[in-house]
PDB file of N, CA and C in Angstrom:
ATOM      1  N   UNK A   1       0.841  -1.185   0.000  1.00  0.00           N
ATOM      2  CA  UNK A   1       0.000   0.000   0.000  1.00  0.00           C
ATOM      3  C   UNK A   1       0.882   1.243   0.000  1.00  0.00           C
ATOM      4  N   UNK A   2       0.522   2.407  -1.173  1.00  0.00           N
ATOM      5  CA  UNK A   2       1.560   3.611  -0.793  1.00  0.00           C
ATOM      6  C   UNK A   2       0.517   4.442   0.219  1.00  0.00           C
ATOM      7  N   UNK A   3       1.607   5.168   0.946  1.00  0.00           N
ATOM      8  CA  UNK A   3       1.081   5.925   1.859  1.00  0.00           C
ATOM      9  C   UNK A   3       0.537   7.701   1.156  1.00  0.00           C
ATOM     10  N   UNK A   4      -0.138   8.344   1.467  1.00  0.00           N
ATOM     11  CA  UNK A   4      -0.368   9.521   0.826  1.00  0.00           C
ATOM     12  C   UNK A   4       0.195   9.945   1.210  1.00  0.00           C
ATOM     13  N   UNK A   5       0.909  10.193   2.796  1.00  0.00           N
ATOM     14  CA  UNK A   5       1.834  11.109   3.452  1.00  0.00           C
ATOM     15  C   UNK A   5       1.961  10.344   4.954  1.00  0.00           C
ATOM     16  N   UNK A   6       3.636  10.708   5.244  1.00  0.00           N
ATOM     17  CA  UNK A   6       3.878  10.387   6.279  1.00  0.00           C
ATOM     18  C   UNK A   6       3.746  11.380   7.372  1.00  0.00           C
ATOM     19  N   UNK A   7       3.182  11.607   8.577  1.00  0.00           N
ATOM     20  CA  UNK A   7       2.669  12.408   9.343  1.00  0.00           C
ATOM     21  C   UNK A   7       3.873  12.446  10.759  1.00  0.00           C
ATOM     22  N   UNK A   8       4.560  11.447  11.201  1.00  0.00           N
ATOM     23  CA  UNK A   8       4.894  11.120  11.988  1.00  0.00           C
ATOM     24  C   UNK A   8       6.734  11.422  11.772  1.00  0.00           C
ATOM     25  N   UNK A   9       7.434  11.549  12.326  1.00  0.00           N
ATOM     26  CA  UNK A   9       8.671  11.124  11.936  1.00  0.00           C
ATOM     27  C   UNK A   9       9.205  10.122  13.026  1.00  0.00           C
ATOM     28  N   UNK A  10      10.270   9.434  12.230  1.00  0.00           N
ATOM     29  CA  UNK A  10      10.671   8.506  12.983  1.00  0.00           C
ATOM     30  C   UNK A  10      11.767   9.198  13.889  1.00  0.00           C
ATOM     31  N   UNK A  11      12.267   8.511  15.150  1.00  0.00           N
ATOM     32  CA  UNK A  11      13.502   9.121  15.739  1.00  0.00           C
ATOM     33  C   UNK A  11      14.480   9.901  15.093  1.00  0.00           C
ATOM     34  N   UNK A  12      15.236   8.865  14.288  1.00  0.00           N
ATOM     35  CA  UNK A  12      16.489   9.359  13.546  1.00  0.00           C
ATOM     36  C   UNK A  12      16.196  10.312  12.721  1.00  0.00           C
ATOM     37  N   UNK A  13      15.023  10.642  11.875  1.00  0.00           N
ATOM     38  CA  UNK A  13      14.684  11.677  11.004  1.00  0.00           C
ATOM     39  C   UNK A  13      14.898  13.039  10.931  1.00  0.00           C
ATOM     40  N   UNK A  14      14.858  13.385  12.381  1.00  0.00           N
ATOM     41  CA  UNK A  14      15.748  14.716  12.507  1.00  0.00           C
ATOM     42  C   UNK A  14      17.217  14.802  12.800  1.00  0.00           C
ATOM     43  N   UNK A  15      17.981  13.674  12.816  1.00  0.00           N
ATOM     44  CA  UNK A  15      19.315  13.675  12.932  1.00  0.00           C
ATOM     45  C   UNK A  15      19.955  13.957  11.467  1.00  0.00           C
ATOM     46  N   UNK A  16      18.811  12.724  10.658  1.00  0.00           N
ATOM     47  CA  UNK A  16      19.440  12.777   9.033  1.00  0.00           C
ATOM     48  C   UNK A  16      18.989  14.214   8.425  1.00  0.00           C
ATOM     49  N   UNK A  17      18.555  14.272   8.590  1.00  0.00           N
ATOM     50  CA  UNK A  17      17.594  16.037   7.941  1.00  0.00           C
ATOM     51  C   UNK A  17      18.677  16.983   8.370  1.00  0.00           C
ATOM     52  N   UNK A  18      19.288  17.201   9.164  1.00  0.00           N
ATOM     53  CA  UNK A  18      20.254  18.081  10.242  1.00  0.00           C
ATOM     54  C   UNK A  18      21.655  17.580   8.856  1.00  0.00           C
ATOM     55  N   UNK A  19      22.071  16.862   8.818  1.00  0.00           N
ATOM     56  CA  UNK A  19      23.114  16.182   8.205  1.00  0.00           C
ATOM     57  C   UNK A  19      23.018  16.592   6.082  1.00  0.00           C
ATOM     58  N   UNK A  20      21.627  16.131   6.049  1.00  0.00           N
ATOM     59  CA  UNK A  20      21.273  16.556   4.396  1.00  0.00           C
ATOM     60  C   UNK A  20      20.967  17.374   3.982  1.00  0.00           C
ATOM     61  N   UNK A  21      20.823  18.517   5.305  1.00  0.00           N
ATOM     62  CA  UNK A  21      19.804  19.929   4.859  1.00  0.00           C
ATOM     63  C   UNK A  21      20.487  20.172   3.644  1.00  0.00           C
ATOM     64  N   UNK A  22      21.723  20.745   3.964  1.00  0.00           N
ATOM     65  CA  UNK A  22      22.788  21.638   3.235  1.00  0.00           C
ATOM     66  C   UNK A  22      22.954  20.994   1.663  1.00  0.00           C
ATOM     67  N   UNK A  23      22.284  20.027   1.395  1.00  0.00           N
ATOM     68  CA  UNK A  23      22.862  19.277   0.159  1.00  0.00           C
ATOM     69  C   UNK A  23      21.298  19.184  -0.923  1.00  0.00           C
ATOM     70  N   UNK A  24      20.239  20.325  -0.019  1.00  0.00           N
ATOM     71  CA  UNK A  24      18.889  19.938  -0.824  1.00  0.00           C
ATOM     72  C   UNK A  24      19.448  21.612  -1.811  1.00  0.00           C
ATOM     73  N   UNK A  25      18.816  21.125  -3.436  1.00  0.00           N
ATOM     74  CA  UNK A  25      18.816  22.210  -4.689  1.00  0.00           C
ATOM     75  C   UNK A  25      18.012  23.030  -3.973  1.00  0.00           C
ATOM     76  N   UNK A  26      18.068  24.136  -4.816  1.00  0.00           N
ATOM     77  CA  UNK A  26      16.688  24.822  -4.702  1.00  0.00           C
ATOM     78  C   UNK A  26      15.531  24.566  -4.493  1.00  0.00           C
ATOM     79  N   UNK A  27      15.432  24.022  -6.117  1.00  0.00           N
ATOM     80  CA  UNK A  27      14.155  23.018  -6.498  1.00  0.00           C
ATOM     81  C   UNK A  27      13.207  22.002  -5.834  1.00  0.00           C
ATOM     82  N   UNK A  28      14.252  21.608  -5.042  1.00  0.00           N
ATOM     83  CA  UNK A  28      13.586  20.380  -3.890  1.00  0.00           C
ATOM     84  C   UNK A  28      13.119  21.210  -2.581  1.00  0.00           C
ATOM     85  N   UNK A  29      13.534  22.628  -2.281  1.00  0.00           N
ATOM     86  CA  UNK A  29      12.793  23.152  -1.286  1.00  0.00           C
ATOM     87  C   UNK A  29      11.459  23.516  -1.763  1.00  0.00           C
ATOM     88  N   UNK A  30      11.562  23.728  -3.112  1.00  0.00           N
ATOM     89  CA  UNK A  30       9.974  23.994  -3.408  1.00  0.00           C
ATOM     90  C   UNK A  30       9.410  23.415  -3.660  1.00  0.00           C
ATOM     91  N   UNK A  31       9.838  22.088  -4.144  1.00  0.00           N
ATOM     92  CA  UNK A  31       8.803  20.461  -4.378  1.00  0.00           C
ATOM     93  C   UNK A  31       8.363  20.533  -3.199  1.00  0.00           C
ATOM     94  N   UNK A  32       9.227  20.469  -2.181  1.00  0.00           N
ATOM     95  CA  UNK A  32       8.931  20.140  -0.917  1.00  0.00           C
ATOM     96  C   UNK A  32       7.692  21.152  -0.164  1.00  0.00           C
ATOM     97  N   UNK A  33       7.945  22.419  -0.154  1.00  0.00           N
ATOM     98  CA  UNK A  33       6.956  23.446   0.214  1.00  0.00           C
ATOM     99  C   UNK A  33       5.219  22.478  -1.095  1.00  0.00           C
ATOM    100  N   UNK A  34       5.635  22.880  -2.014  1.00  0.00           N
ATOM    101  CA  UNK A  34       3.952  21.919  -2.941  1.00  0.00           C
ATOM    102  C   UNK A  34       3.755  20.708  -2.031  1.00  0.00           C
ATOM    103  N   UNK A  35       4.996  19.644  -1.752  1.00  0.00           N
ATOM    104  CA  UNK A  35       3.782  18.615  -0.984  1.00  0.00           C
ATOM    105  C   UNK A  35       3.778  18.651   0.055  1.00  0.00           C
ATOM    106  N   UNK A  36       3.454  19.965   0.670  1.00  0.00           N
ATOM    107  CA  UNK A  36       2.827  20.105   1.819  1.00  0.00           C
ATOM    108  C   UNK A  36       1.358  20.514   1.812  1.00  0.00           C
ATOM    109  N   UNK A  37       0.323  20.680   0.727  1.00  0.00           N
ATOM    110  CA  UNK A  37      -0.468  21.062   0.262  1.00  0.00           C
ATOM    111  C   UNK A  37      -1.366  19.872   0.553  1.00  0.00           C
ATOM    112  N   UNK A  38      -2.361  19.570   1.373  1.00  0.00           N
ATOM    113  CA  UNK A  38      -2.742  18.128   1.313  1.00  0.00           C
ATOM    114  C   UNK A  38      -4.026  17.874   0.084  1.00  0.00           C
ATOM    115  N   UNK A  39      -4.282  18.782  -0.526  1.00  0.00           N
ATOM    116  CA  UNK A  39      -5.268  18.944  -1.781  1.00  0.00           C
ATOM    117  C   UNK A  39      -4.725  18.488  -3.074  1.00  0.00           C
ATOM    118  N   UNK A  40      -3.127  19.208  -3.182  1.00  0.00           N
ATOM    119  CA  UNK A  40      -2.760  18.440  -4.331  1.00  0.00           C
ATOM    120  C   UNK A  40      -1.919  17.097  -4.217  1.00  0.00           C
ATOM    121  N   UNK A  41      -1.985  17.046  -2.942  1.00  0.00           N
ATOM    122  CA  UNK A  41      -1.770  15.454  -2.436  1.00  0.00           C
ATOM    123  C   UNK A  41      -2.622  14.331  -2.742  1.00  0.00           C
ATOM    124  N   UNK A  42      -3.888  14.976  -2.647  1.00  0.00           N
ATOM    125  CA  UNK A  42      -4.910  14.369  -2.481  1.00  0.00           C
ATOM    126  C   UNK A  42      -5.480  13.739  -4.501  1.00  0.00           C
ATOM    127  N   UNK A  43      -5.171  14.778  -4.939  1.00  0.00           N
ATOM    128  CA  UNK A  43      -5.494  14.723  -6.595  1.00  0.00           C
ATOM    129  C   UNK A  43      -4.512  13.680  -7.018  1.00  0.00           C
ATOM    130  N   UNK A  44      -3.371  14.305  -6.732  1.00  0.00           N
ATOM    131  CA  UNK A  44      -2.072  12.983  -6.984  1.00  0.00           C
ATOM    132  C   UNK A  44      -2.508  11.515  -6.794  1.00  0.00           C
ATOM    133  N   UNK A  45      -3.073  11.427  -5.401  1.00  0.00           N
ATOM    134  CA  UNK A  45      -2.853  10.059  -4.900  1.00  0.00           C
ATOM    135  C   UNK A  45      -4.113   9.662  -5.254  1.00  0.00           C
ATOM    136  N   UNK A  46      -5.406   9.997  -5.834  1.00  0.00           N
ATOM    137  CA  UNK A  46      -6.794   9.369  -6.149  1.00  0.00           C
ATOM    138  C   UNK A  46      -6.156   9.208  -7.674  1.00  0.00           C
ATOM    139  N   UNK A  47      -5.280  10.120  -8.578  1.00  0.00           N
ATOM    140  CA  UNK A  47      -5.147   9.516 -10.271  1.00  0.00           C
ATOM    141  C   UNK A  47      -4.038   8.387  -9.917  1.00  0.00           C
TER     142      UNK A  47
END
């Protein structure tokens, strides 16, 4: 089953995030800002 979104983080998730910030493009901060949108989450994951 895919998940629509993970809500939770696991422990380590803010250790690795702390470690990869510095290595995200531009681009992926703003993918990232869109799937925070749970509407066009929502369109995504019903097509």
């Amino acid at each position: 089953m895919i998940e629509l979104s993970r809500r939770q983080l696991d422990f380590g998730d803010g250790f690795i995030a702390e470690e990869v910030g510095e290595l995200w493009e531009d681009w992926m901060r703003h993918v990232d800002t869109v799937l925070d949108d749970p509407l066009l989450l929502e369109v995504a994951y019903e097509a």
